[in-house]
Protein backbone atom coordinates (compact mmCIF):
# COMPACT_ATOMS: atom_id res chain seq x y z
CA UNK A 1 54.29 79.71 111.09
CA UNK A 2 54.69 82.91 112.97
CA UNK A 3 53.94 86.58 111.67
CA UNK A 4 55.97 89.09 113.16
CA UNK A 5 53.91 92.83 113.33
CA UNK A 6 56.05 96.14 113.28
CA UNK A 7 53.76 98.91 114.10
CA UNK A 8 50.73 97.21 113.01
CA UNK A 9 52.12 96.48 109.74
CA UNK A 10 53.63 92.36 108.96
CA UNK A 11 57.58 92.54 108.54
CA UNK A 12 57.06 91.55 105.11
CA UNK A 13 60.61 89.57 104.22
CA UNK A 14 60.55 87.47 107.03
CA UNK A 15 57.03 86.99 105.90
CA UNK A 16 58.08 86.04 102.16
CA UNK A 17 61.31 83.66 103.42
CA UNK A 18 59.11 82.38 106.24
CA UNK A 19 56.31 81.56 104.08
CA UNK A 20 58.83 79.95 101.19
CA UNK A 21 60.65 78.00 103.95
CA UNK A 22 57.68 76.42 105.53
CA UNK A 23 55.96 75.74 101.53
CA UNK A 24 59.30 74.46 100.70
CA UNK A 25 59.07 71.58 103.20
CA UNK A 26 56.24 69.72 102.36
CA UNK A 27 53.37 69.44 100.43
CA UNK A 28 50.79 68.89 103.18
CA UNK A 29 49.63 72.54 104.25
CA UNK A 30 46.08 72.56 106.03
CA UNK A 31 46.42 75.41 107.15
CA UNK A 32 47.31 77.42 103.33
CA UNK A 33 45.07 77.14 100.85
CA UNK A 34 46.32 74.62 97.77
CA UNK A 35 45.98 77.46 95.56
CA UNK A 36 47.27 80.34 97.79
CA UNK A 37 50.43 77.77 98.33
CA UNK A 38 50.88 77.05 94.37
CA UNK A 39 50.63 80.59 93.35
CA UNK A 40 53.86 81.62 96.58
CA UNK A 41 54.98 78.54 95.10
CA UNK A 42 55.20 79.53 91.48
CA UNK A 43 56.16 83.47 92.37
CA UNK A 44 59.41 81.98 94.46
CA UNK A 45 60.41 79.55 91.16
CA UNK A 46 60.03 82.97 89.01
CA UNK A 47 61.62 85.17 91.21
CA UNK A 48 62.31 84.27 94.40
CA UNK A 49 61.82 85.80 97.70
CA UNK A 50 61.42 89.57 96.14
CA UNK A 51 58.88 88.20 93.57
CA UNK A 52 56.79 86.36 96.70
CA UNK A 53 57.03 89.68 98.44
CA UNK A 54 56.12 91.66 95.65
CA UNK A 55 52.78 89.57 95.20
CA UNK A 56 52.26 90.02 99.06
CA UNK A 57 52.38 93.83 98.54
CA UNK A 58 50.21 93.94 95.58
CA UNK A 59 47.12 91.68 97.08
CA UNK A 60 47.51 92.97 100.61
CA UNK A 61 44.04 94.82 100.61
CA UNK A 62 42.11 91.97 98.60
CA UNK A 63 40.70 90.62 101.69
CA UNK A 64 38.78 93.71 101.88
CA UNK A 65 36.44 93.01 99.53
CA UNK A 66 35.85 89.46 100.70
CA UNK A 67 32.68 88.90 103.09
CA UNK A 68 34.82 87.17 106.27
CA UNK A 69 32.87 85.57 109.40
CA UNK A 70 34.55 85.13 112.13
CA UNK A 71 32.39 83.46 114.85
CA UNK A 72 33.54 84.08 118.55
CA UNK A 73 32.75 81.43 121.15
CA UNK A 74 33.59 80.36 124.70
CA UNK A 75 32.56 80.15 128.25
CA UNK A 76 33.34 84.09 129.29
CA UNK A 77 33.90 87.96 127.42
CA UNK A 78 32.51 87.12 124.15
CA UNK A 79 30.52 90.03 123.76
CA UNK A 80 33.05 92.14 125.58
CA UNK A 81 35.76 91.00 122.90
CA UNK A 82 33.76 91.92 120.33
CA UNK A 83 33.12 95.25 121.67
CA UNK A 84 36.83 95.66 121.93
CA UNK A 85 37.27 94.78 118.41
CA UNK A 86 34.89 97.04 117.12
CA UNK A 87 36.18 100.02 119.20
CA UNK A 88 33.10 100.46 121.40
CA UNK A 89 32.32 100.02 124.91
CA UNK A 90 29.40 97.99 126.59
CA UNK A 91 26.98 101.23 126.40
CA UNK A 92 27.73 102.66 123.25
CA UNK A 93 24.58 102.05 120.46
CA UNK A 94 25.37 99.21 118.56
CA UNK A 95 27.58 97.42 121.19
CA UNK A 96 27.10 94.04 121.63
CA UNK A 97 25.13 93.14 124.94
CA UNK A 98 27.01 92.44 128.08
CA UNK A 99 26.12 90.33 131.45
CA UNK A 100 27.43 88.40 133.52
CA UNK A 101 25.33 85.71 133.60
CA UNK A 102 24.70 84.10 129.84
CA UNK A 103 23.87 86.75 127.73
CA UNK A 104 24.01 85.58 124.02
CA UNK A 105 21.02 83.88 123.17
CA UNK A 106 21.30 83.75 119.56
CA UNK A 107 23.89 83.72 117.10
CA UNK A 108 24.31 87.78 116.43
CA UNK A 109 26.39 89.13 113.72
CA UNK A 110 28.28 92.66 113.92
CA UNK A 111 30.34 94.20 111.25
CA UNK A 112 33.27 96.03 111.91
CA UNK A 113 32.84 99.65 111.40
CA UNK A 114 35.93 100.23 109.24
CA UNK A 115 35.21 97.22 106.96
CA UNK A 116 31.58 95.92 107.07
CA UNK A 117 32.40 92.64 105.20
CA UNK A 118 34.67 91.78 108.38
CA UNK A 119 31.38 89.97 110.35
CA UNK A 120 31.81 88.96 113.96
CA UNK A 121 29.38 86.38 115.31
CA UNK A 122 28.96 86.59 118.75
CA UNK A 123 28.22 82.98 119.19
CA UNK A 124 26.08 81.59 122.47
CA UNK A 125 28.05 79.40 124.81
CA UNK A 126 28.95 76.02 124.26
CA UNK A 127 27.84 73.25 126.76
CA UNK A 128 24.24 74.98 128.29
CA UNK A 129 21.34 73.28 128.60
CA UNK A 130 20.05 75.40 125.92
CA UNK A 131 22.97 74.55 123.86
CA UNK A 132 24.14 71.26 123.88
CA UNK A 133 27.28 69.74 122.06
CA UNK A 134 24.86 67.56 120.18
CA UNK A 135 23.36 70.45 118.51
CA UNK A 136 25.36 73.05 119.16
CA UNK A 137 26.90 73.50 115.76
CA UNK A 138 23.43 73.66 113.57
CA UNK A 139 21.99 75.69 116.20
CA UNK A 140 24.82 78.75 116.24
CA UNK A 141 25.09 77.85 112.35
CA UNK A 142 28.24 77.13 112.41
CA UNK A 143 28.41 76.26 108.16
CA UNK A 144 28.20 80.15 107.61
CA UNK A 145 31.41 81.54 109.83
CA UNK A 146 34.84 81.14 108.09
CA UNK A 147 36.42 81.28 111.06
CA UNK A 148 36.20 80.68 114.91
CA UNK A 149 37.72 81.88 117.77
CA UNK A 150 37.57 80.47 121.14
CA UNK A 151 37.15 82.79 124.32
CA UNK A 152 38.20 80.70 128.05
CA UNK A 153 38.51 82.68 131.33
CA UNK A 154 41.25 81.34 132.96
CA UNK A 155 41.54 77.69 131.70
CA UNK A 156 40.23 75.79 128.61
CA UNK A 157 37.27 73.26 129.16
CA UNK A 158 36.64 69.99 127.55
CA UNK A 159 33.76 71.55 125.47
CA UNK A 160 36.84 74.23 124.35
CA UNK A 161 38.76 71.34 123.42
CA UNK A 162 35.28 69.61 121.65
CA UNK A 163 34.61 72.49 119.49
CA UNK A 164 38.47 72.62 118.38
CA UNK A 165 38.30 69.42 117.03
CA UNK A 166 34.99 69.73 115.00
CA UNK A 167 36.50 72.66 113.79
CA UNK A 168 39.28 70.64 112.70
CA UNK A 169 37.40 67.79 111.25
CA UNK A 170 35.31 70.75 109.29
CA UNK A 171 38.20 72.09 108.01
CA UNK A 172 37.74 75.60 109.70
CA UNK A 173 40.23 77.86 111.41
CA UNK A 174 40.16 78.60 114.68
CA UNK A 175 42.26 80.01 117.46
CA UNK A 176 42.16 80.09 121.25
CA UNK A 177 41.84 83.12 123.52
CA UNK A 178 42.46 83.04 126.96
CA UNK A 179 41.99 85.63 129.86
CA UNK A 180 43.51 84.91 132.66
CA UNK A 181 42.15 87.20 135.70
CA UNK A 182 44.09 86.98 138.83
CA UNK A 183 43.29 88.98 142.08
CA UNK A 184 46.43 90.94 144.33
C-alpha cells in the first residue's frame, strides 16, 4: 500500500479508499494489525469512506503516547541516520557517535527530542566477528525494538537479506535504506 505525503501531512482520502480497497481484498493482512483492520473494517460498513477517514483524523496523534523502538541496522551511516533524524549533527551533545570504521559497539537507544517515546536503536553491524548471524539477534536484543530498519551503502548484502527474513519470520517490520554514493 502506498501513502502519499502533502506537505508533511498523509492525503487522507486516498488514505481512507486506499486502505478500504486493499482490506476489501482479502483477509490475509501481515502487514495491518487484525484489530486495526476489523475496526477500518467495521467504520467503512457504518459509514463508508468518510466514517474510515473520520476515525483516521480522530486517532492520528495516539501513537504519541505509545513507547515505539525502532532499531536501525546495516553495514554503513547508522549513526549518521540517526543523527539526521533527530535533527543534530555528528558534534552536537547527545549525537550519536560517528566513524568510519565500526563504531557501534552496543545496542544504544536515543529518543527523539520532539517525542521521547519515539526510541531509535542504533544497532551494531550485522556479520562482524564480534557479531555474528548466529547471535546477532540476542546480542543487539532484537525482542525489544518494534521495528527495524536496514541501512546498505550502495548495494544490499546477504546478511541485509538474512536479517529481513528473521524479521519476517518474527513478525517485525522492517524497511530497507539504501545510499547510493557515486563520485563525478
Amino acid at each position: 500500500m502506498v501513502i502519499m505525503m502533502s506537505h508533511g501531512r498523509i492525503y487522507f482520502p486516498l488514505l481512507a479508499i486506499s486502505l478500504c480497497y486493499y482490506l476489501s481484498e482479502s483477509n490475509e493482512h501481515d502487514d495491518i494489525p487484525p484489530y486495526i483492520a476489523e475496526k477500518v473494517r467495521q467504520s467503512f460498513r457504518d459509514g463508508g469512506v468518510p466514517d474510515v477517514k473520520k476515525k483516521i483524523f480522530d486517532n492520528i496523534d495516539n501513537w504519541k503516547d505509545i513507547e515505539i523502538n525502532i532499531g536501525v541496522t546495516g553495514n554503513s551511516g547508522k549513526s549518521s541516520f540517526i543523527n539526521a533524524l533527530r535533527g543534530l549533527s555528528s558534534d552536537d551533545e547527545g549525537a550519536a557517535e560517528v566513524g568510519v570504521i565500526e563504531t557501534t559497539k552496543t545496542a544504544t537507544p536515543y529518543p527523539h527530542p520532539q517525542n521521547e517515546k519515539l526510541i531509535l536503536w542504533d544497532l551494531p553491524g550485522l556479520g562482524t566477528p564480534i557479531f555474528p548471524r548466529g547471535t546477532y539477534l540476542s546480542d543487539v536484543g532484537a525482542d525489544r525494538v518494534d521495528y527495524f530498519i536496514i541501512i546498505s551503502a550502495d548495494r544490499f548484502t546477504e546478511n541485509d537479506l538474512w536479517l529481513a527474513d528473521n524479521m519476517k519470520q518474527k513478525k517485525k517490520m522492517f524497511c530497507f535504506f539504501l545510499f547510493v554514493v557515486k563520485s563525478i
